[in-house]
Each structure stands twice: as C-alpha cells, then as structure tokens.
PDB file of N, CA and C in Angstrom:
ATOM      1  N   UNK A   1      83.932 106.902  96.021  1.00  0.00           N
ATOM      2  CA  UNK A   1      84.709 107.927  95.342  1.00  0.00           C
ATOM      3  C   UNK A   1      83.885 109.200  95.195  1.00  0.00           C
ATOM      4  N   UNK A   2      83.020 109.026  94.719  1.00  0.00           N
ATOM      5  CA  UNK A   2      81.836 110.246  94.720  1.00  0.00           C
ATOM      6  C   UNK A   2      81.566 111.168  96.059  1.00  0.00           C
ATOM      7  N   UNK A   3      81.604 110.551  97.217  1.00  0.00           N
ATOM      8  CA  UNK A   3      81.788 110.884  98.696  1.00  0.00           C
ATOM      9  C   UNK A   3      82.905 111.879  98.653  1.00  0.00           C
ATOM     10  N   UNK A   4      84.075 111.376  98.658  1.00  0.00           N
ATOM     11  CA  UNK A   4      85.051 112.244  98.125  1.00  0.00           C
ATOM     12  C   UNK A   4      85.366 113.641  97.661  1.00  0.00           C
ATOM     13  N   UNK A   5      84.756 113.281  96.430  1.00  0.00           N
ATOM     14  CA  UNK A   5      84.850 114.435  95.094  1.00  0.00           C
ATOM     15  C   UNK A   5      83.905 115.354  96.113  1.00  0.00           C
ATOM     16  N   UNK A   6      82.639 114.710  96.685  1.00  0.00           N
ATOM     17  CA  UNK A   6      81.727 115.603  97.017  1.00  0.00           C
ATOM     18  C   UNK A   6      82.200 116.904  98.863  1.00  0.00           C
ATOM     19  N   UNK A   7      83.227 115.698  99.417  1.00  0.00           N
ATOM     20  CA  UNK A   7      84.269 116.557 100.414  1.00  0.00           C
ATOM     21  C   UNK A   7      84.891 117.494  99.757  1.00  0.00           C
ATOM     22  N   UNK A   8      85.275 117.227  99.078  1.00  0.00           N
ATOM     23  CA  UNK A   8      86.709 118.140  98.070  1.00  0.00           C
ATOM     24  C   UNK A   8      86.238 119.583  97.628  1.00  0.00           C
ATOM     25  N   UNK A   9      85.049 119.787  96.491  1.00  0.00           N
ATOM     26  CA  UNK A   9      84.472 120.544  96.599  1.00  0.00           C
ATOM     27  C   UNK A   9      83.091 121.070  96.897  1.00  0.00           C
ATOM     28  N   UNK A  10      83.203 120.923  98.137  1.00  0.00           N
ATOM     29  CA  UNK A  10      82.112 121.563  99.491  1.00  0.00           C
ATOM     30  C   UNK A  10      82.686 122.729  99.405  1.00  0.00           C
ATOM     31  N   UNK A  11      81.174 123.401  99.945  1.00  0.00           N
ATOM     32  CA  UNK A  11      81.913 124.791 100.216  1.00  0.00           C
ATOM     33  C   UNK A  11      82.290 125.161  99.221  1.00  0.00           C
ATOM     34  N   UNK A  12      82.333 125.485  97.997  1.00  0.00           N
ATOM     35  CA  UNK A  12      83.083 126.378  96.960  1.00  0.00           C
ATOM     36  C   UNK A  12      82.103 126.989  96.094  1.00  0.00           C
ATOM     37  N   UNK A  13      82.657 128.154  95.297  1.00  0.00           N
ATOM     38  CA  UNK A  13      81.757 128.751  94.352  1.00  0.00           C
ATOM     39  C   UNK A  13      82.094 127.530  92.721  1.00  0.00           C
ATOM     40  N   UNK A  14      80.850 127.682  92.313  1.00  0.00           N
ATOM     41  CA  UNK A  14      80.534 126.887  90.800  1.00  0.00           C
ATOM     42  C   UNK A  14      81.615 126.812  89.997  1.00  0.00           C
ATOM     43  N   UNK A  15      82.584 127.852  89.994  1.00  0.00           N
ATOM     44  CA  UNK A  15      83.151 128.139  88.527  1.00  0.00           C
ATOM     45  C   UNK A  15      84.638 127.341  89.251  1.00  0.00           C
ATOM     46  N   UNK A  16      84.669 127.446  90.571  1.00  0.00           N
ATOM     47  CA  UNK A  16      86.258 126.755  91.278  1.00  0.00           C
ATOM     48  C   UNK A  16      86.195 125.477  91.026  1.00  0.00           C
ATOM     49  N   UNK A  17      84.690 124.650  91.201  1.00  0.00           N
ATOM     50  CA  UNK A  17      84.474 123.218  91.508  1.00  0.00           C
ATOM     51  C   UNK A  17      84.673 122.947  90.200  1.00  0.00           C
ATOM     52  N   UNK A  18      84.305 123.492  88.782  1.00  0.00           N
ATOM     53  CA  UNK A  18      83.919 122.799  87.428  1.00  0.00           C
ATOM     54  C   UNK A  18      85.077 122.956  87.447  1.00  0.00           C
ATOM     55  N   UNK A  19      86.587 124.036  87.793  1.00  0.00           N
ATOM     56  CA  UNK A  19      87.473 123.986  87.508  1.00  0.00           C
ATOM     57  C   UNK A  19      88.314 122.690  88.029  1.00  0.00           C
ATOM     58  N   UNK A  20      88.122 122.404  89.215  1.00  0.00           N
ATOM     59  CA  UNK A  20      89.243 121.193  90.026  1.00  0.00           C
ATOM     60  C   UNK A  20      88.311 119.991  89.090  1.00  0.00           C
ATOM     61  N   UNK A  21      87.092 120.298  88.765  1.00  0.00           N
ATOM     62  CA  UNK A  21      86.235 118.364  88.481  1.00  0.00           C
ATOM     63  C   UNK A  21      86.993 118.664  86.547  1.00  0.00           C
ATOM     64  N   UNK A  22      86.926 119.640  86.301  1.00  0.00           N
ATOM     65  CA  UNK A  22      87.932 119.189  85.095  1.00  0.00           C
ATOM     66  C   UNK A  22      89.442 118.895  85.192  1.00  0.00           C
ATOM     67  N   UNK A  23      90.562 119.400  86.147  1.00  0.00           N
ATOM     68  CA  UNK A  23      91.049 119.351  86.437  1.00  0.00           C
ATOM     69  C   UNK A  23      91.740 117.441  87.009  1.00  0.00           C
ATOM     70  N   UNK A  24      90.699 117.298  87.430  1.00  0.00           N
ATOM     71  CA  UNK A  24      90.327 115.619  88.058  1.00  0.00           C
ATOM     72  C   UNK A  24      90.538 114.874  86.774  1.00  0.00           C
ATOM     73  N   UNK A  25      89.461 115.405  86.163  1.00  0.00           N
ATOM     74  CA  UNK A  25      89.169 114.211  84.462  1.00  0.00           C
ATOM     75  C   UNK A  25      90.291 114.391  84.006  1.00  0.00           C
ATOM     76  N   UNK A  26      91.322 115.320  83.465  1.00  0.00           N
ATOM     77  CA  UNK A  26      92.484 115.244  83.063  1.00  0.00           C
ATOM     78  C   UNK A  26      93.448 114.387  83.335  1.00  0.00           C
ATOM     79  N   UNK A  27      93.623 114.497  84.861  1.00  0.00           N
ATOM     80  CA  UNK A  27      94.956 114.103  85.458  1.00  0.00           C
ATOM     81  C   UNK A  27      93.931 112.364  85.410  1.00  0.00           C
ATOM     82  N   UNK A  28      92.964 112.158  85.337  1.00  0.00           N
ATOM     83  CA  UNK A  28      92.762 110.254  85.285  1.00  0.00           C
ATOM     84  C   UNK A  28      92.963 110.017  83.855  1.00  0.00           C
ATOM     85  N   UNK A  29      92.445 110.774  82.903  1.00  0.00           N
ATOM     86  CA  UNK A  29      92.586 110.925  81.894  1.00  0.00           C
ATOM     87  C   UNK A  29      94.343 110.577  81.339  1.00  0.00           C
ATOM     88  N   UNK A  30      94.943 111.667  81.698  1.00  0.00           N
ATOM     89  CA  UNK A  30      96.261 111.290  81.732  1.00  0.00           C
ATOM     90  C   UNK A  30      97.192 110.082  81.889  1.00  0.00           C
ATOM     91  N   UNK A  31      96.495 109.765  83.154  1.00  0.00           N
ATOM     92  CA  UNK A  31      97.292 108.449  83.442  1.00  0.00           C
ATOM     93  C   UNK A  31      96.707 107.116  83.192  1.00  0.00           C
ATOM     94  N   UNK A  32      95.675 107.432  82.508  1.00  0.00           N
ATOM     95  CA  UNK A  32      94.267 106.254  81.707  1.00  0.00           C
ATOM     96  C   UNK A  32      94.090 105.624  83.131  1.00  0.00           C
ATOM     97  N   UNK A  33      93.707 106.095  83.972  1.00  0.00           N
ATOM     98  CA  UNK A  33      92.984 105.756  85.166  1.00  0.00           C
ATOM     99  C   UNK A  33      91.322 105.613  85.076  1.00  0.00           C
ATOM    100  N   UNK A  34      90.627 104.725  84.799  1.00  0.00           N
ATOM    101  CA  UNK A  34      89.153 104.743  84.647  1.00  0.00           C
ATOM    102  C   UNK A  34      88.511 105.269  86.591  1.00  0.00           C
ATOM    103  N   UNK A  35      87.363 105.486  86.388  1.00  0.00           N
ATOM    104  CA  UNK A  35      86.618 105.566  87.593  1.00  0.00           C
ATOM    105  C   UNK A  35      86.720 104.084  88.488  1.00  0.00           C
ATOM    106  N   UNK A  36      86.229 103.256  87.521  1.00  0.00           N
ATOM    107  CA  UNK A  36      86.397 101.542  88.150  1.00  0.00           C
ATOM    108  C   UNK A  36      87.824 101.238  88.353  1.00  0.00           C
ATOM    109  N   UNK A  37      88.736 101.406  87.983  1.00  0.00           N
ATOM    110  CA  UNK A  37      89.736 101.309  88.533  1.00  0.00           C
ATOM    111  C   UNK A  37      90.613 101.995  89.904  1.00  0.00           C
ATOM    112  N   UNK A  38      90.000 103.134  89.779  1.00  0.00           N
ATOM    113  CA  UNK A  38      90.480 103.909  90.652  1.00  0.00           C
ATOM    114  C   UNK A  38      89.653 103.425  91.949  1.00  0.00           C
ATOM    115  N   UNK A  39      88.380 102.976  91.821  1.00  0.00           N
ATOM    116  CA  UNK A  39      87.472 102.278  92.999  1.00  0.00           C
ATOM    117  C   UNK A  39      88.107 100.768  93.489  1.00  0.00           C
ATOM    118  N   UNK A  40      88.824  99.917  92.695  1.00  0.00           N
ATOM    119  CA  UNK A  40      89.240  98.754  92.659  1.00  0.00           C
ATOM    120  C   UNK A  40      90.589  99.399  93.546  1.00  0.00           C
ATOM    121  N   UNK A  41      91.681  99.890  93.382  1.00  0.00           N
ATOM    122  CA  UNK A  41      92.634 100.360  93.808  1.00  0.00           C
ATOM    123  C   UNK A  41      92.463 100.687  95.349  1.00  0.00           C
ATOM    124  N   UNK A  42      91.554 101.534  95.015  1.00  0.00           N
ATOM    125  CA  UNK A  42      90.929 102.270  96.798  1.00  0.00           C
ATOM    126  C   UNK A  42      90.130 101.111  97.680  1.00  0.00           C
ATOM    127  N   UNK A  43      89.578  99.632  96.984  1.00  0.00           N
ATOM    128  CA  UNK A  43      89.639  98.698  97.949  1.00  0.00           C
ATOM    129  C   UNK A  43      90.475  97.930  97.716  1.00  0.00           C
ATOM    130  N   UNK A  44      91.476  97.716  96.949  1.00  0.00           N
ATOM    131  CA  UNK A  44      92.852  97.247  97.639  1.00  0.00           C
ATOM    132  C   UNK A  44      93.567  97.482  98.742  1.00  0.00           C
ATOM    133  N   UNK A  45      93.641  98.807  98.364  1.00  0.00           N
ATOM    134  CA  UNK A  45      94.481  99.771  99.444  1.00  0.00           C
ATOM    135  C   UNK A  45      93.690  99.912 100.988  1.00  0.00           C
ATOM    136  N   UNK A  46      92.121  99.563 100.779  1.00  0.00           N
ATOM    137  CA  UNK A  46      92.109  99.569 102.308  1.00  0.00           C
ATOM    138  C   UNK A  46      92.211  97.887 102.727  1.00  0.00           C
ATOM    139  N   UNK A  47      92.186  97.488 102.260  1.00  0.00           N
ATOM    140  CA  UNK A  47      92.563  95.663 102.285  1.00  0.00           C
ATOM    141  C   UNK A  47      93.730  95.817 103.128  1.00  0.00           C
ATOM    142  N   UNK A  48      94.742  95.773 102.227  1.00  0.00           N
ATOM    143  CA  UNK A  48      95.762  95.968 102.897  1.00  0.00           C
ATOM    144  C   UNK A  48      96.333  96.862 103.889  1.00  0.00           C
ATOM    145  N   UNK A  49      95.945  97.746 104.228  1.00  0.00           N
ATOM    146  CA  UNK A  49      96.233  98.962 105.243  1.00  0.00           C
ATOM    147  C   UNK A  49      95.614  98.225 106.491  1.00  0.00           C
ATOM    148  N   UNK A  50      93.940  97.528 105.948  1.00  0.00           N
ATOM    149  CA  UNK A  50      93.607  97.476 107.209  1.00  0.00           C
ATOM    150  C   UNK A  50      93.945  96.098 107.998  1.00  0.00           C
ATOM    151  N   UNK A  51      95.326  95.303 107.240  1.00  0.00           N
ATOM    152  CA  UNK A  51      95.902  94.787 107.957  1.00  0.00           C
ATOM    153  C   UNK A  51      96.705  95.080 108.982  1.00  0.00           C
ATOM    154  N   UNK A  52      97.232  95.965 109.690  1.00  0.00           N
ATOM    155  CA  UNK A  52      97.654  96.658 110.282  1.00  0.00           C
ATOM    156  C   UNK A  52      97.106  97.711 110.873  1.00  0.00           C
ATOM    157  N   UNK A  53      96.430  98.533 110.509  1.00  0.00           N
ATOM    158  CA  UNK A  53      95.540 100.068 111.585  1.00  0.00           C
ATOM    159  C   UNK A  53      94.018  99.870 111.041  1.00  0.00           C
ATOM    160  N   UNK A  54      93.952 100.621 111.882  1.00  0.00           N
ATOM    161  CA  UNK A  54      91.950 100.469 112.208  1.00  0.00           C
ATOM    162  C   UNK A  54      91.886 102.057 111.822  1.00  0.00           C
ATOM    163  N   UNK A  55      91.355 101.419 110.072  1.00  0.00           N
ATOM    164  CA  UNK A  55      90.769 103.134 109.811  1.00  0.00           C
ATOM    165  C   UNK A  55      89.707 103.464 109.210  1.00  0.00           C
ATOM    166  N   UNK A  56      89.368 104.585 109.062  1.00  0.00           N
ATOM    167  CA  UNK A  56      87.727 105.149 108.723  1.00  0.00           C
ATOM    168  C   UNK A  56      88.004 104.821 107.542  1.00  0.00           C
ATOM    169  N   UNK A  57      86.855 104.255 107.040  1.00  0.00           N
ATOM    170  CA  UNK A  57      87.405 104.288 105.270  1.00  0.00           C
ATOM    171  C   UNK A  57      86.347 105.458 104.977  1.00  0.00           C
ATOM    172  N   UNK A  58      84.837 105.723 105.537  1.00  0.00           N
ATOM    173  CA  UNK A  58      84.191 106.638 105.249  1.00  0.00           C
ATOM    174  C   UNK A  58      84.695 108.154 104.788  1.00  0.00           C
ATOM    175  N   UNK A  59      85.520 108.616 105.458  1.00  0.00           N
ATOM    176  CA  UNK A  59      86.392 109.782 105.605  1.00  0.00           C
ATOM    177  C   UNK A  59      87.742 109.667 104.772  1.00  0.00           C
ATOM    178  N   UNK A  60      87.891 108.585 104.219  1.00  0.00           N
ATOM    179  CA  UNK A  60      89.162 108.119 103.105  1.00  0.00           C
ATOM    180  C   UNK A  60      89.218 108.802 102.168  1.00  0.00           C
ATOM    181  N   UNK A  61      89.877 109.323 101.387  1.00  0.00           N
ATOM    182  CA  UNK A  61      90.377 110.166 100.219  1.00  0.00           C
ATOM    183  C   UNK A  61      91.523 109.782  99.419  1.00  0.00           C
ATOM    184  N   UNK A  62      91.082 109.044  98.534  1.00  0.00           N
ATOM    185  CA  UNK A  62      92.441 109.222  97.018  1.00  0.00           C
ATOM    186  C   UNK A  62      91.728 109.254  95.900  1.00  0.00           C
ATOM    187  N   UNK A  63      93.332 110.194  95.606  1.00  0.00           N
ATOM    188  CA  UNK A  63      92.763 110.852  94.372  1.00  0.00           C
ATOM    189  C   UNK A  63      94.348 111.055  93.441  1.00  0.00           C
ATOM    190  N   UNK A  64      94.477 111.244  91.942  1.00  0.00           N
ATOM    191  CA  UNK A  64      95.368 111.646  91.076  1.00  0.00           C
ATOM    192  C   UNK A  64      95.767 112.770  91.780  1.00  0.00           C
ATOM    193  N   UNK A  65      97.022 113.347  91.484  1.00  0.00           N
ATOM    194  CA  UNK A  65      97.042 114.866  91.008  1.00  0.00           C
ATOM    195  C   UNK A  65      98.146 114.909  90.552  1.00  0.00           C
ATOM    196  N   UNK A  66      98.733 116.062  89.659  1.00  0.00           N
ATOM    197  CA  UNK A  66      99.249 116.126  88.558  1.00  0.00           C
ATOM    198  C   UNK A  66     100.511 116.853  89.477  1.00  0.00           C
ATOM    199  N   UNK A  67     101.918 116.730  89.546  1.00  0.00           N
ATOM    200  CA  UNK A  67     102.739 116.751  89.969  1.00  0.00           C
ATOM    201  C   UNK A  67     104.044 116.893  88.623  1.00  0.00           C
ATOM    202  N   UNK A  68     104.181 118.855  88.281  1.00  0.00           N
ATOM    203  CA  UNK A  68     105.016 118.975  87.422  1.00  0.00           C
ATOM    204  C   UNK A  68     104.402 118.163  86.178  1.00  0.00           C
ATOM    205  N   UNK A  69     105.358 117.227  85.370  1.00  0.00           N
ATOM    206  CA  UNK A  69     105.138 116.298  83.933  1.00  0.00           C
ATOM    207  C   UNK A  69     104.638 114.718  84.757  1.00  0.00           C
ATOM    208  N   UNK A  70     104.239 114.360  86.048  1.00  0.00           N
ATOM    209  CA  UNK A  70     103.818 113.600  86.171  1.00  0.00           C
ATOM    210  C   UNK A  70     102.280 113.360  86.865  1.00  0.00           C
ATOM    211  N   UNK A  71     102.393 112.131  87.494  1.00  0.00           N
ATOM    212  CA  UNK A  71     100.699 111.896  88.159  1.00  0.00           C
ATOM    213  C   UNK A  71     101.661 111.361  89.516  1.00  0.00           C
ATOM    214  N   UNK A  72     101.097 111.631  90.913  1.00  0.00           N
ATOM    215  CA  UNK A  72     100.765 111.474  91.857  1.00  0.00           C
ATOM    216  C   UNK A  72      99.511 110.698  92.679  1.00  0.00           C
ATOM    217  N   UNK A  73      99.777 109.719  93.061  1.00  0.00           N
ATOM    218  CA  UNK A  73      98.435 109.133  94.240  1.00  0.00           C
ATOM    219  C   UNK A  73      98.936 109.949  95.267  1.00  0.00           C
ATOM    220  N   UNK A  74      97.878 110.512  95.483  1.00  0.00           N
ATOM    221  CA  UNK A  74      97.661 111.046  97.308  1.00  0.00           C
ATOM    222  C   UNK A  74      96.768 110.189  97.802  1.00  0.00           C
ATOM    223  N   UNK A  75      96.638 109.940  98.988  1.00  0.00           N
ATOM    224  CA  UNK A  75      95.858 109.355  99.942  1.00  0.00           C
ATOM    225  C   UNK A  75      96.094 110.106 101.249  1.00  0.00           C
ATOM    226  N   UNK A  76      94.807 109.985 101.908  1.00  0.00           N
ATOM    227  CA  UNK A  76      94.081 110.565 103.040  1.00  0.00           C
ATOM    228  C   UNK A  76      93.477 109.783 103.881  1.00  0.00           C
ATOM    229  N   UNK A  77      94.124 109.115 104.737  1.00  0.00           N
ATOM    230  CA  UNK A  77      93.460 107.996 105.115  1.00  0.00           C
ATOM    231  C   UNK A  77      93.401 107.845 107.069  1.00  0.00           C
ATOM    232  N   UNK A  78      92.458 108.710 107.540  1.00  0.00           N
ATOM    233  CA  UNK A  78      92.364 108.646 108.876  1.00  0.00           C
ATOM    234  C   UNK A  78      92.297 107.085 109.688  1.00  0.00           C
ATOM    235  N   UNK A  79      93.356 106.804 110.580  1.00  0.00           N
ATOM    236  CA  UNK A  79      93.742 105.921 110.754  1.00  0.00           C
ATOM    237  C   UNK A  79      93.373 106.196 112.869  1.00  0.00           C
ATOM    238  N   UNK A  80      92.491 105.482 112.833  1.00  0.00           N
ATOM    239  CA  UNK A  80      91.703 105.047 114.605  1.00  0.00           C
ATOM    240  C   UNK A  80      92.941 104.518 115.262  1.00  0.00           C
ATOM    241  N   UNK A  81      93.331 103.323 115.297  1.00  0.00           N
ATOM    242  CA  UNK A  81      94.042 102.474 115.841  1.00  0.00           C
ATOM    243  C   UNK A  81      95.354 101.579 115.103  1.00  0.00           C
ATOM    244  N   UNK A  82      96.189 101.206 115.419  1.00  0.00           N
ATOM    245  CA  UNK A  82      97.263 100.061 115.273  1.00  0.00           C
ATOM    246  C   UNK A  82      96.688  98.803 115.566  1.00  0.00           C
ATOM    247  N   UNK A  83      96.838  98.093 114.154  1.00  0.00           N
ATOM    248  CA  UNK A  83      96.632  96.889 115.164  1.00  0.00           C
ATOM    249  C   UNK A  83      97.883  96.022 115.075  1.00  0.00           C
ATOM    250  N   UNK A  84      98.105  95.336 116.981  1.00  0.00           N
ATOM    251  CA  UNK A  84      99.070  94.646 116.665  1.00  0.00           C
ATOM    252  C   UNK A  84      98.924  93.226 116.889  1.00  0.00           C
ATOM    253  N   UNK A  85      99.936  92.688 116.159  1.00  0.00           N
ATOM    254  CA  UNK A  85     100.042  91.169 115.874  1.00  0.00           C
ATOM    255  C   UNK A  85     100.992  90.677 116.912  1.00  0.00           C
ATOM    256  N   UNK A  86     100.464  89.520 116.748  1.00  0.00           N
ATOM    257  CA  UNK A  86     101.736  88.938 117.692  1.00  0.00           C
ATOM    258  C   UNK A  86     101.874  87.813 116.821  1.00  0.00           C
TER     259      UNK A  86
END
C-alpha cells in the first residue's frame, strides 16, 4: 500500500501531497477502513482476480475515494494475460 501512496504522489509539490495524504486519512477514516484492512482486502482481491488473469500486483493500486456523500473502491489493476480454464 505504501508503494502506492508513494506512485500517487510522485512528482508533486509538498503542499498538493499533504493535501491528497489528508484527503486519503479522511475518506478511510470515513468509511472506518483501517490500513490492515485495506491490505487484507487488496490480497483478497488479488486472490481472486488472479484466478482468472495474470496481473502485476507490483503496479496494483486501490484506494478509497470519496464520491459526492459516499466512499468508492477504485482499483487499478494491470492485467498481463487471461487465464483460461478448461
């Protein structure tokens, strides 16, 4: 998750990044999303995804975001291959 946060704001001036990393704490805050949970979730979710496609988890991204009066999961999840079953 830290990988992440640390993609997200690359590249930016100080006062943008403290703005989105407070921004972050809110919206987990909000939806009482802990850090450990949100890490537990994000290896669920590649558990299951990577039953089916072959993907980078390195380059993976989820995160809250605040959508109007609610919370949103986004995910970002570069996906290599299909895999198929027979």
């Amino acid at each position: 998750m830290l990988d992440s946060l640390k993609r997200i704001f690359a590249n930016e001036k100080s006062g943008k990044v403290a703005k989105k990393r407070l921004q972050m704490v809110l919206i987990q805050d909000r939806a009482s999303v802990s850090p450990e949970v949100m890490a537990k979730l994000r290896d669920d979710i590649i558990q299951v995804i990577s039953k089916y496609m072959v993907i980078d988890k390195t380059d993976m991204e989820i995160s809250l975001e605040s959508v109007d009066d609610s919370v949103a999961l986004v995910a970002n999840i570069p996906v290599q291959n299909m895999r198929h079953h027979k």
